[in-house]
N, C-alpha and C. Protein backbone atom coordinates (compact mmCIF):
# COMPACT_ATOMS: atom_id res chain seq x y z
N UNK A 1 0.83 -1.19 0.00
CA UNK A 1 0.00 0.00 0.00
C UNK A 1 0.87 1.26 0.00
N UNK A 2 1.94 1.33 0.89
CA UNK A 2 2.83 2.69 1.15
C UNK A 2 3.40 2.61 -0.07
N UNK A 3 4.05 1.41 -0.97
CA UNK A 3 4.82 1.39 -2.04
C UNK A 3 3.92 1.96 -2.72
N UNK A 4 2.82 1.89 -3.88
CA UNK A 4 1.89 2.29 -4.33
C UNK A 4 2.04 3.74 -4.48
N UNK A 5 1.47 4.17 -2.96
CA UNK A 5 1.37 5.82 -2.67
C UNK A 5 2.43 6.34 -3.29
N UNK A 6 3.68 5.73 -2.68
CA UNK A 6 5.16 6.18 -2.47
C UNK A 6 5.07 6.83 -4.27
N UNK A 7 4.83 5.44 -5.15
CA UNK A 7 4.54 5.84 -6.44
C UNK A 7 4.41 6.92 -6.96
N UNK A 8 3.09 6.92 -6.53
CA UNK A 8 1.83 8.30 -7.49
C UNK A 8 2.78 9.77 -6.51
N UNK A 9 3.03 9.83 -5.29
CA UNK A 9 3.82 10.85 -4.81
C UNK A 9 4.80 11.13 -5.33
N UNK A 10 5.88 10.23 -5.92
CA UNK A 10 7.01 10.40 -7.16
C UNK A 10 6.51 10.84 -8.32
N UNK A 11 5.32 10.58 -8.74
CA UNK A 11 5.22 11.20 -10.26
C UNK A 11 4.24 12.75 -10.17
N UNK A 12 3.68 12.59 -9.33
CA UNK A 12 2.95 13.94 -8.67
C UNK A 12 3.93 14.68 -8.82
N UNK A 13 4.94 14.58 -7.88
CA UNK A 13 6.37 15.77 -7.80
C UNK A 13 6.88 15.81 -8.71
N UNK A 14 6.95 14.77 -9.85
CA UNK A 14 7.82 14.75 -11.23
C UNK A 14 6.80 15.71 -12.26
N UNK A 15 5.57 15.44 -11.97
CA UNK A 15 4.77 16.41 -13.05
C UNK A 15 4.58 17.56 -12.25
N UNK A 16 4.89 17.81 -11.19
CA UNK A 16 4.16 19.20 -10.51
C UNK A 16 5.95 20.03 -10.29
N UNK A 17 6.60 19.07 -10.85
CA UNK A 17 8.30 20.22 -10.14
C UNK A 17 8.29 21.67 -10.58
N UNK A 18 8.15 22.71 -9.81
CA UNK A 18 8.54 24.19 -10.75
C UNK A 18 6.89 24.66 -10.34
N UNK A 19 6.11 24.10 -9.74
CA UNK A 19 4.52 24.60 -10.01
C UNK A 19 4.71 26.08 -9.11
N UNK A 20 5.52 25.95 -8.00
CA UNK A 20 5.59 27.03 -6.99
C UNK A 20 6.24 28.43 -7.64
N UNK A 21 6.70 28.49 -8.87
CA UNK A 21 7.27 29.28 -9.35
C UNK A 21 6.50 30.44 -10.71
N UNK A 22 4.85 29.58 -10.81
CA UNK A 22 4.11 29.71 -11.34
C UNK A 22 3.03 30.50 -10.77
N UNK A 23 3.25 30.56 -9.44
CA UNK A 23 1.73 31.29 -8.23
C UNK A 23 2.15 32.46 -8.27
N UNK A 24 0.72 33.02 -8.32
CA UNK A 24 0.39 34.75 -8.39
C UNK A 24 -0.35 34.79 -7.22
N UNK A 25 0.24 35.65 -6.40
CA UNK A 25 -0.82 36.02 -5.25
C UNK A 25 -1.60 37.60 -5.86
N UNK A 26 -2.86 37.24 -5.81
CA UNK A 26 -3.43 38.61 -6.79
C UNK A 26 -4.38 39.06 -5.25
N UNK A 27 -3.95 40.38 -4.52
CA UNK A 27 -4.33 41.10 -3.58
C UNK A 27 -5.55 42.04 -3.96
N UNK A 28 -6.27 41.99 -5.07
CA UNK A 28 -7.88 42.98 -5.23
C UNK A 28 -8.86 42.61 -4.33
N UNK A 29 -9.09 41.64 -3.88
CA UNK A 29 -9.74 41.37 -2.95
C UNK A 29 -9.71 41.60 -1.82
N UNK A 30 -11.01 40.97 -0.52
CA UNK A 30 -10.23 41.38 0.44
C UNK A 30 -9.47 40.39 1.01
N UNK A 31 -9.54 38.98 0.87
CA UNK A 31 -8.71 37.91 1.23
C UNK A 31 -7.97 37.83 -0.19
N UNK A 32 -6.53 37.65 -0.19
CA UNK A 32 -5.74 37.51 -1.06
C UNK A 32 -6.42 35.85 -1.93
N UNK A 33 -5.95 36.37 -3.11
CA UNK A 33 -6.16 35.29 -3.92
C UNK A 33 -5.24 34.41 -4.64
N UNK A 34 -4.71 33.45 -4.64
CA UNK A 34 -3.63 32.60 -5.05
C UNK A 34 -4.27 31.98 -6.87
N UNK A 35 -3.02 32.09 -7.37
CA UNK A 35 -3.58 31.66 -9.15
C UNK A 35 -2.32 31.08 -9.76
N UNK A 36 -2.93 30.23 -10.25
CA UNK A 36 -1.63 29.43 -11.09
C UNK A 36 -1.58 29.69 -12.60
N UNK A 37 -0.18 30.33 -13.05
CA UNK A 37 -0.74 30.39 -14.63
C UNK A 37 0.04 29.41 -15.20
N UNK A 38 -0.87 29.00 -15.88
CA UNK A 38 -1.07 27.78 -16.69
C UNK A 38 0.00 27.63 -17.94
N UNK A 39 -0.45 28.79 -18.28
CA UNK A 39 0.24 29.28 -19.83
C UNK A 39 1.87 28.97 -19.21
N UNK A 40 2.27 29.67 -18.28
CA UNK A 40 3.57 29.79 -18.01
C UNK A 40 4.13 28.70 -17.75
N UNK A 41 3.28 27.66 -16.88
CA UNK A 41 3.66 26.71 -16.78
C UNK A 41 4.94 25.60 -17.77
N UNK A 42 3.37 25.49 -18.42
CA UNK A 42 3.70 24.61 -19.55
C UNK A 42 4.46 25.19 -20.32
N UNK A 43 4.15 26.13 -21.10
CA UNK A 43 5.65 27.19 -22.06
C UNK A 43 6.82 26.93 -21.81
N UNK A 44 7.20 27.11 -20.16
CA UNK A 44 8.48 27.03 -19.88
C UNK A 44 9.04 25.73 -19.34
N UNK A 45 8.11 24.61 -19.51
CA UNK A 45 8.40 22.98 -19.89
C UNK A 45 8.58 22.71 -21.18
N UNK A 46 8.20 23.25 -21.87
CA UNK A 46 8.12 22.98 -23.31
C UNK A 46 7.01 21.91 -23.84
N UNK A 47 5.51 22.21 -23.00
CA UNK A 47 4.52 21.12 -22.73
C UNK A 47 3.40 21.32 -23.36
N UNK A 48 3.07 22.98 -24.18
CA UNK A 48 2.28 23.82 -24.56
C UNK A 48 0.99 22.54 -24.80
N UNK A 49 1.26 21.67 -25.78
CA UNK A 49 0.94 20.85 -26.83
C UNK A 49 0.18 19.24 -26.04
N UNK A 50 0.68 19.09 -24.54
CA UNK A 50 0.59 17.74 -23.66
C UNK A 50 -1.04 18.33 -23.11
N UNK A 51 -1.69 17.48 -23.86
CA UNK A 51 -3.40 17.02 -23.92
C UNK A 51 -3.24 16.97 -22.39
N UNK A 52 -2.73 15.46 -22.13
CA UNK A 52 -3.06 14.88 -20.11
C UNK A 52 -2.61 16.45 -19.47
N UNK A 53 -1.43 16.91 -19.62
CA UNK A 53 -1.02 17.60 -18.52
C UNK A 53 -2.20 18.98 -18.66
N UNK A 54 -2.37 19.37 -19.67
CA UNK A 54 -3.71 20.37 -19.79
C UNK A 54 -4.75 20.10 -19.30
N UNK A 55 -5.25 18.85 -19.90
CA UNK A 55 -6.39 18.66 -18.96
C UNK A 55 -6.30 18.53 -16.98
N UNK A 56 -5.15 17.78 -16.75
CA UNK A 56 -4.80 17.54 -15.63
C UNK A 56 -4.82 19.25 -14.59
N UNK A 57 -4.31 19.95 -15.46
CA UNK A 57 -4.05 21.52 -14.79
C UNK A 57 -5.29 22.38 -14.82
N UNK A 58 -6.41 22.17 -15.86
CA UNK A 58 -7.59 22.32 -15.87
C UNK A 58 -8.56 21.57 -15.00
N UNK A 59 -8.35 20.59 -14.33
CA UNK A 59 -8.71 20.32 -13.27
C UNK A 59 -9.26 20.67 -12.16
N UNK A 60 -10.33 20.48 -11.53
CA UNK A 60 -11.28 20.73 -10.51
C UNK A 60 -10.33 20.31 -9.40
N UNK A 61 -9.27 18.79 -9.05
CA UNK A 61 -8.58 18.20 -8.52
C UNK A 61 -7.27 19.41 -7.84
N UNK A 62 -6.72 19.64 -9.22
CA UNK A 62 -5.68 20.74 -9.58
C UNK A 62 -6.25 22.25 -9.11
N UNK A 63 -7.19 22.66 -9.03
CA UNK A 63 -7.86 24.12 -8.70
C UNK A 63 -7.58 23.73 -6.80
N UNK A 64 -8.13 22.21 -6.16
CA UNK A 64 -8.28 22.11 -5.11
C UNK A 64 -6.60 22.03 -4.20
N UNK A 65 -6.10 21.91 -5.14
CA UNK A 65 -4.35 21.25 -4.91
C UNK A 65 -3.41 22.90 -4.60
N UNK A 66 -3.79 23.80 -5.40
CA UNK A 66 -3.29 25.24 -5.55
C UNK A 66 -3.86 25.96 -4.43
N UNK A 67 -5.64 25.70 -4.57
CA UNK A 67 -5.69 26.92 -2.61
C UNK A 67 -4.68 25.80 -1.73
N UNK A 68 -5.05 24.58 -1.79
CA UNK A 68 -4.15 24.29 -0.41
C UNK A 68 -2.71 24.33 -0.64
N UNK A 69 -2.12 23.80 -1.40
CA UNK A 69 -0.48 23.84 -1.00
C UNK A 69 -0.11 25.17 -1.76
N UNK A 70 -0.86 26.48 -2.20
CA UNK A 70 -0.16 27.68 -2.60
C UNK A 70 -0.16 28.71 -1.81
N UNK A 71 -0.38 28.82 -0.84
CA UNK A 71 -0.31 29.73 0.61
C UNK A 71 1.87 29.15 0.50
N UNK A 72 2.29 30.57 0.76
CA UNK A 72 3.62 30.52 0.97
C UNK A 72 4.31 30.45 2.47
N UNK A 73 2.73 30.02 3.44
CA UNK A 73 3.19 29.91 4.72
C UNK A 73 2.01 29.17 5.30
N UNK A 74 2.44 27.43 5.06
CA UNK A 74 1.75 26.37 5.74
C UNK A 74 2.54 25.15 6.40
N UNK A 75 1.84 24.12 7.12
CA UNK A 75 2.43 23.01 7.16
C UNK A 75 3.32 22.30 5.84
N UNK A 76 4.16 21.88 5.99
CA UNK A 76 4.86 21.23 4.98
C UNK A 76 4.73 19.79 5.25
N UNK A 77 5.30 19.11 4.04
CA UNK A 77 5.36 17.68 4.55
C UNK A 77 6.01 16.71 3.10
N UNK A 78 5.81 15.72 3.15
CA UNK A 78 6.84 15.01 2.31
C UNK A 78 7.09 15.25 0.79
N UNK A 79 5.64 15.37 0.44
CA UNK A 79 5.25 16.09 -1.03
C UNK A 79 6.15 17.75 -1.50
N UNK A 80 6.18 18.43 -0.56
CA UNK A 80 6.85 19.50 -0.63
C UNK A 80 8.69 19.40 -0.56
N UNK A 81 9.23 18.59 0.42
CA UNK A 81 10.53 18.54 -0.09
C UNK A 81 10.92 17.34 -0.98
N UNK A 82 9.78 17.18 -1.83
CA UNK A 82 9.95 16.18 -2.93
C UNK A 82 10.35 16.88 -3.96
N UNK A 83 9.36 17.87 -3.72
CA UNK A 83 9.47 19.03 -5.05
C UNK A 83 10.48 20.19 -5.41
N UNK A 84 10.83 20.56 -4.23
CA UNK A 84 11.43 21.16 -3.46
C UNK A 84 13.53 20.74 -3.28
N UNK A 85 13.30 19.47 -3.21
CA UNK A 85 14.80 19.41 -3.03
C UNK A 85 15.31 17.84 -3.56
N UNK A 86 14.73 17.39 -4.13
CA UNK A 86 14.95 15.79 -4.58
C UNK A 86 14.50 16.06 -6.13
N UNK A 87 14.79 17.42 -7.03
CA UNK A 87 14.70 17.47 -8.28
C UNK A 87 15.99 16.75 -8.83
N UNK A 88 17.16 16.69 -8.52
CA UNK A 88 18.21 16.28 -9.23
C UNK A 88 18.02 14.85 -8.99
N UNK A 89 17.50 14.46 -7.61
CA UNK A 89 17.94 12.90 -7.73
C UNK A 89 17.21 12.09 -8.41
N UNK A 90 15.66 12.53 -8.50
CA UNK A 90 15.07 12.23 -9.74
C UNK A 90 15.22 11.97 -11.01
N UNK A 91 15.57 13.30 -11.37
CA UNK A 91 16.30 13.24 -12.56
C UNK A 91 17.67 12.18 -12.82
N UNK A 92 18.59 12.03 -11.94
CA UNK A 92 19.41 11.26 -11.84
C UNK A 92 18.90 9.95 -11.96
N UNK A 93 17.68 9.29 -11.66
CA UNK A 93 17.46 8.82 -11.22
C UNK A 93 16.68 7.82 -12.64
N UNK A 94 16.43 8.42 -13.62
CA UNK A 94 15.63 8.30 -14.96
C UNK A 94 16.58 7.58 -15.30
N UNK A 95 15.16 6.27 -15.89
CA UNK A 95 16.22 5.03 -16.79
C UNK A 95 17.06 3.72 -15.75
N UNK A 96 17.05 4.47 -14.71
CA UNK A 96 17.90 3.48 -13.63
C UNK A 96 17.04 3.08 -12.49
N UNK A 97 15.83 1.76 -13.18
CA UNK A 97 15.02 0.82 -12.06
C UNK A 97 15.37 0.65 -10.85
N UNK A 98 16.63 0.28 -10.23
CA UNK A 98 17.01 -0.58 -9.22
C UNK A 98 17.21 0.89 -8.31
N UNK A 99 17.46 1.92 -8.92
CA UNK A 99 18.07 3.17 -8.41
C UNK A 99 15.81 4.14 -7.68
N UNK A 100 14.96 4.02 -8.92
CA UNK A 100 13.85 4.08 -8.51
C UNK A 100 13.33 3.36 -7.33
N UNK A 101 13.44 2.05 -7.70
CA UNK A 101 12.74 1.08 -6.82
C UNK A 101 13.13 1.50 -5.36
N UNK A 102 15.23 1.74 -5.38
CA UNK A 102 15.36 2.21 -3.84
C UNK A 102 14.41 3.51 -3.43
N UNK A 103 14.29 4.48 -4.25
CA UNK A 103 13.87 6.07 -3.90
C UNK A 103 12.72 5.77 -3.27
N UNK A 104 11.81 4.42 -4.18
CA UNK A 104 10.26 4.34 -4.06
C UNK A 104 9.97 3.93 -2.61
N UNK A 105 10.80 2.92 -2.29
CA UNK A 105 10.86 2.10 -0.35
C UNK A 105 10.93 3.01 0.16
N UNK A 106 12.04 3.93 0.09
CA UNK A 106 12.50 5.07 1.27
C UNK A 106 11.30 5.93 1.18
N UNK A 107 10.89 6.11 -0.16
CA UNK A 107 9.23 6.87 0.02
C UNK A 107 8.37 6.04 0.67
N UNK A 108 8.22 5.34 0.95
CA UNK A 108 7.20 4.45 1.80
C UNK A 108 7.24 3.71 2.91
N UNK A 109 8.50 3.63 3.22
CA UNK A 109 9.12 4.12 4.54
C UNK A 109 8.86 5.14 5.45
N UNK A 110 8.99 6.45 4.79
CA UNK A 110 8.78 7.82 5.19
C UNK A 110 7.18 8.13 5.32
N UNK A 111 6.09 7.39 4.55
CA UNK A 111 5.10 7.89 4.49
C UNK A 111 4.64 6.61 5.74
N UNK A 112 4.87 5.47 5.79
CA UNK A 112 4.81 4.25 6.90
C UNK A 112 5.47 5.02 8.60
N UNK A 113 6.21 5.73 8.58
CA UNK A 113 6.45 6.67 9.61
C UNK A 113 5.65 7.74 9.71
N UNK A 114 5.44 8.08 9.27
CA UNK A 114 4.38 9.75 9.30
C UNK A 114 2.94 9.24 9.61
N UNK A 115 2.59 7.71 9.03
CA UNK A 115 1.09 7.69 9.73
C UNK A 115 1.60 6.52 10.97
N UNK A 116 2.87 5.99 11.50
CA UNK A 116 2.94 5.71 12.97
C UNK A 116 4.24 5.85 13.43
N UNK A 117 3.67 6.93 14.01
CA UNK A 117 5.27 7.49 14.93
C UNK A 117 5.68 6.95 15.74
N UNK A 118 4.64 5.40 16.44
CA UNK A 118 4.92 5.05 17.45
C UNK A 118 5.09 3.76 16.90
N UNK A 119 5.68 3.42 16.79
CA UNK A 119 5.71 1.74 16.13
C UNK A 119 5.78 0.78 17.11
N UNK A 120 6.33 0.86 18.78
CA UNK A 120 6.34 -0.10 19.55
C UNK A 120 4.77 -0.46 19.90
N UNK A 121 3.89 0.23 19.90
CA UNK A 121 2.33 0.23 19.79
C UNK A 121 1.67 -0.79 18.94
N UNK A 122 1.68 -2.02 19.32
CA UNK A 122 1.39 -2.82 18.77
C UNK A 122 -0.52 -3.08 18.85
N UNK A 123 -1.20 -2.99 17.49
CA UNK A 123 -2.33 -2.67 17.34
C UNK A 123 -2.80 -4.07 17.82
N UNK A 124 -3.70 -4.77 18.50
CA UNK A 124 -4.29 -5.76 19.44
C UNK A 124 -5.39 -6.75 18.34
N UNK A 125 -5.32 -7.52 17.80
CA UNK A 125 -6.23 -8.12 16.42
C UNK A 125 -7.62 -8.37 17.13
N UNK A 126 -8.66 -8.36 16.51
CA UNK A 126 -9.69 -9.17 17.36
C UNK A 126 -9.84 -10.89 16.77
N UNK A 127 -9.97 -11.73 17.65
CA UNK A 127 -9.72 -13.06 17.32
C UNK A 127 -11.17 -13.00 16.24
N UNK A 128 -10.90 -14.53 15.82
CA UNK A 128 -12.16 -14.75 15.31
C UNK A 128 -12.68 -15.63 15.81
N UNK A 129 -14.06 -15.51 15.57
CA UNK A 129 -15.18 -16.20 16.54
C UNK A 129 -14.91 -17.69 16.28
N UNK A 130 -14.45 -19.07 17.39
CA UNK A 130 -14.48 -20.20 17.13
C UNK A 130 -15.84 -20.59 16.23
N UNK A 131 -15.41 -21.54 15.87
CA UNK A 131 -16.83 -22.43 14.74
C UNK A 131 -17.97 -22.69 15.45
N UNK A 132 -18.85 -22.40 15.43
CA UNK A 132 -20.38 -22.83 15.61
C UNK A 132 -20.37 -21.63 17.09
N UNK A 133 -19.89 -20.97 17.28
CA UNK A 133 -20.10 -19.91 18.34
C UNK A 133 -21.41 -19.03 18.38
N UNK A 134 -21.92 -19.17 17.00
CA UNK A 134 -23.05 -18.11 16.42
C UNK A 134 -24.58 -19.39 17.03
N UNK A 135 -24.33 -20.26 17.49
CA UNK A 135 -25.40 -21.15 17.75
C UNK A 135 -25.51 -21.56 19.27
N UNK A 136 -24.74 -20.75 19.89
CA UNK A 136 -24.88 -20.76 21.73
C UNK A 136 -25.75 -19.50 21.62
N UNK A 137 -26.29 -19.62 22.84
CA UNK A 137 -27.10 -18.67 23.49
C UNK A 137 -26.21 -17.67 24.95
N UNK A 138 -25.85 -16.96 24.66
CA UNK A 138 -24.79 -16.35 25.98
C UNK A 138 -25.25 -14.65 25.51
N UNK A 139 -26.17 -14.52 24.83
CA UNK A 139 -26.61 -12.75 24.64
C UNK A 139 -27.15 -12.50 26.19
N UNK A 140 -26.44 -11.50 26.52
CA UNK A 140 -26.25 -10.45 27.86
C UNK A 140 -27.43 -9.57 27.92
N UNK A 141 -28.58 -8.99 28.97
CA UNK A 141 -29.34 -8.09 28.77
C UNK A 141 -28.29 -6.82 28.25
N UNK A 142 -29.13 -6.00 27.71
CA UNK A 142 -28.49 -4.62 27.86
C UNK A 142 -28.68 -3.75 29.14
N UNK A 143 -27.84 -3.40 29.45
CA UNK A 143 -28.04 -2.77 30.99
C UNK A 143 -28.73 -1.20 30.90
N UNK A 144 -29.61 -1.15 31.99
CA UNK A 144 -30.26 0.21 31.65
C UNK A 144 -29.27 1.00 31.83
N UNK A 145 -29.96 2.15 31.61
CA UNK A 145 -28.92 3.58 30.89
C UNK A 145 -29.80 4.63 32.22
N UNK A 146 -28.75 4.94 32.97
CA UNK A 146 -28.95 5.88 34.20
C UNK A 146 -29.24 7.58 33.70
N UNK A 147 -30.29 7.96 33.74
CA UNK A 147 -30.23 8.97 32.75
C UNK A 147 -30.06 10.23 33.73
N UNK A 148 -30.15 10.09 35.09
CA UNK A 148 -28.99 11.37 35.99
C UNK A 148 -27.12 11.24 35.79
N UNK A 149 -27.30 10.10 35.54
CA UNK A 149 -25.51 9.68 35.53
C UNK A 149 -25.04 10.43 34.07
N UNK A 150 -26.12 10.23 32.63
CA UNK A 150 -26.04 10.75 31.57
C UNK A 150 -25.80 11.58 31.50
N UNK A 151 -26.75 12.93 32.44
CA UNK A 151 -26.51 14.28 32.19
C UNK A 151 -25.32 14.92 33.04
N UNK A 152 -25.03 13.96 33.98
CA UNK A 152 -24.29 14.56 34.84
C UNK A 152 -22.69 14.53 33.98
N UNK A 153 -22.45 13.12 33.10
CA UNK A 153 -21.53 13.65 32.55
C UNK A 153 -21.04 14.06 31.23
N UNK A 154 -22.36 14.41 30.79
CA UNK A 154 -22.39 15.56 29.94
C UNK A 154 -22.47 16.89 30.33
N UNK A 155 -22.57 17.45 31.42
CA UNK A 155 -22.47 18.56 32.13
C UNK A 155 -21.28 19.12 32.45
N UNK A 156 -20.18 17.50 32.95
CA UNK A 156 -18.87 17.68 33.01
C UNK A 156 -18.05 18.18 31.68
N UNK A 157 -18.48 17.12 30.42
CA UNK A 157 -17.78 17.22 29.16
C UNK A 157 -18.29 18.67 28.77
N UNK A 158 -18.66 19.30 29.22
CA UNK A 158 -19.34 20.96 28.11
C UNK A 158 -18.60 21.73 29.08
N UNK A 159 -18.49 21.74 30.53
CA UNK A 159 -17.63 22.27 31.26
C UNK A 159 -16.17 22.10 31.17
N UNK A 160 -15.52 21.02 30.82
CA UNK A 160 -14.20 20.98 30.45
C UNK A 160 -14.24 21.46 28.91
N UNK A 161 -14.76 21.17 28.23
CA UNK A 161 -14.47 21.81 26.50
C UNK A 161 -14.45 23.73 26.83
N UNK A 162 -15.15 24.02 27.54
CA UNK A 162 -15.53 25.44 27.82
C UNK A 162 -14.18 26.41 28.32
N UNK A 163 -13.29 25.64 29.07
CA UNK A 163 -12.40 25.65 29.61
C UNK A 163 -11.19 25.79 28.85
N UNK A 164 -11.17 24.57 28.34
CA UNK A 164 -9.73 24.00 27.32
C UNK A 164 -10.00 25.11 26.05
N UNK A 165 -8.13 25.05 25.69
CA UNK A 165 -8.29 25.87 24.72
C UNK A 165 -8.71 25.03 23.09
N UNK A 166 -9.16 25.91 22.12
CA UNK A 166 -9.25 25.25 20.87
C UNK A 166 -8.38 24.31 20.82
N UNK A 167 -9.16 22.76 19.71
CA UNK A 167 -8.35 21.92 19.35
C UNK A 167 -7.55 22.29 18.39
N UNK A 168 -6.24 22.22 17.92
CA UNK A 168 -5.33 22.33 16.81
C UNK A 168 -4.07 21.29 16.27
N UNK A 169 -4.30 21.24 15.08
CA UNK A 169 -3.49 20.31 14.70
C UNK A 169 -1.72 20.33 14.85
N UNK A 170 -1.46 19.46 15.05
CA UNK A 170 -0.09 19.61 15.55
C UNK A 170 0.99 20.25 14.23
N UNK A 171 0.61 19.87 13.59
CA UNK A 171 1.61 20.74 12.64
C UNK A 171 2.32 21.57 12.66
N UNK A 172 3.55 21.83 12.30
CA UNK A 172 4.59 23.19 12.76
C UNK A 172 4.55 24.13 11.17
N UNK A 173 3.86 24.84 11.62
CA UNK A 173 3.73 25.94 9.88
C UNK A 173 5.32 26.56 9.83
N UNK A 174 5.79 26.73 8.50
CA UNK A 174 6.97 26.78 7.93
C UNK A 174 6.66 27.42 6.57
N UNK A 175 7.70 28.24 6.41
CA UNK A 175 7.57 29.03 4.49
C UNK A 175 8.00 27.77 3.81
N UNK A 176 7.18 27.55 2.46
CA UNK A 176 7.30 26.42 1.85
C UNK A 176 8.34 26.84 0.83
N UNK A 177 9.01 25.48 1.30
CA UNK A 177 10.46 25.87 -0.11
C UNK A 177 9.97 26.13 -1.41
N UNK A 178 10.57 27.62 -2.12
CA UNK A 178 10.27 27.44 -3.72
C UNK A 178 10.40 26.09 -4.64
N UNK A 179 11.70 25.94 -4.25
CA UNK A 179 12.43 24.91 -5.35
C UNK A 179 12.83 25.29 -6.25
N UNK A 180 13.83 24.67 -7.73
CA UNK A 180 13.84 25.48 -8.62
C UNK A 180 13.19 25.88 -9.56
N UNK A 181 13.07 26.56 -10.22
CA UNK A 181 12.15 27.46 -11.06
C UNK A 181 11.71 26.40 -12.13
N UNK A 182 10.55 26.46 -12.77
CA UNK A 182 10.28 25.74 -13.90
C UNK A 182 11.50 25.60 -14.70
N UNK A 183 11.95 26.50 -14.97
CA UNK A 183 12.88 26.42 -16.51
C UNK A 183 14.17 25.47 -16.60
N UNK A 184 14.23 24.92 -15.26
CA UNK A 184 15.08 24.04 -15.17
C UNK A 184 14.70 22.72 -15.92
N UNK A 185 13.31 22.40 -16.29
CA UNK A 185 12.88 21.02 -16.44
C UNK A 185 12.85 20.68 -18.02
């Protein structure tokens, strides 16, 4: 599964390298507006003419991809110093399988760490039900439901939320690396 991802995240960054060099922050409004030009894009790939990548940049997907990762001051994360600073090894990297295949593990490695930071946390399986278990009779009443005990600690939970500050995601916001400019590609 991480190999896979690891994949489509390598060619994402291989078709998106240089996109950051393409954003217009256009200030007429009263919340700034972020815009990708298109034209420039591709021109300075030499892509004018590439049907997929047009349609791909014309994209509803691609419109949703630009508000979020075109703010020049957000969370970062693996996708960004893909783009960002692993342009040469990529490139280096074209034509030479055994040299991919390593990049692709260490990508899925990295993305297999980022969704468990805790790896000694060993997740607990639920067994499966022995054979003919579904033909005993051992169903438990349901126990009544104390409905002073209910409110009482829901009274508690609205009093501690009231208290505590907003939830926020842990993320450490950072200026997102340019990378190099389209015209390198």
């Amino acid at each position: 599964d991480k190999e896979v991802r690891a994949i489509f995240l390598r060619l994402f960054a291989q078709l998106f390298q240089g996109y950051r060099s393409c954003l217009q922050l256009i200030r007429i409004h009263a919340e700034p507006v972020i815009h990708f030009h298109k034209a420039a894009f591709l021109g300075q790939r030499g892509l004018i003419e590439n049907d997929f990548l047009t349609k791909v940049l014309n994209g509803m997907a691609f419109a949703g991809f630009v508000s979020e990762r075109g703010p020049p001051f957000r969370a970062c994360d693996l996708f960004d110093e893909l783009v960002a600073f692993e342009v040469e090894r990529i490139k280096a990297e074209e034509g030479n399988p055994p040299k991919i295949i390593k990049h692709v593990r260490e990508l899925a490695e990295q993305l297999f760490k980022n969704e468990n930071p805790n790896p000694h946390i060993a997740f607990q399986k639920v067994p499966r039900p022995t054979e003919g278990s579904h033909l005993r009779v051992h169903i438990l009443p349901f126990p009544r439901i104390n409905e002073c005990r209910v409110q009482e600690l829901i009274q508690e939970g609205l009093a501690r939320s009231q208290g505590a500050p907003p939830a926020t995601r842990g993320d450490k916001k950072c200026v997102v690396p340019a990378g190099p400019p389209v015209g390198m590609f």
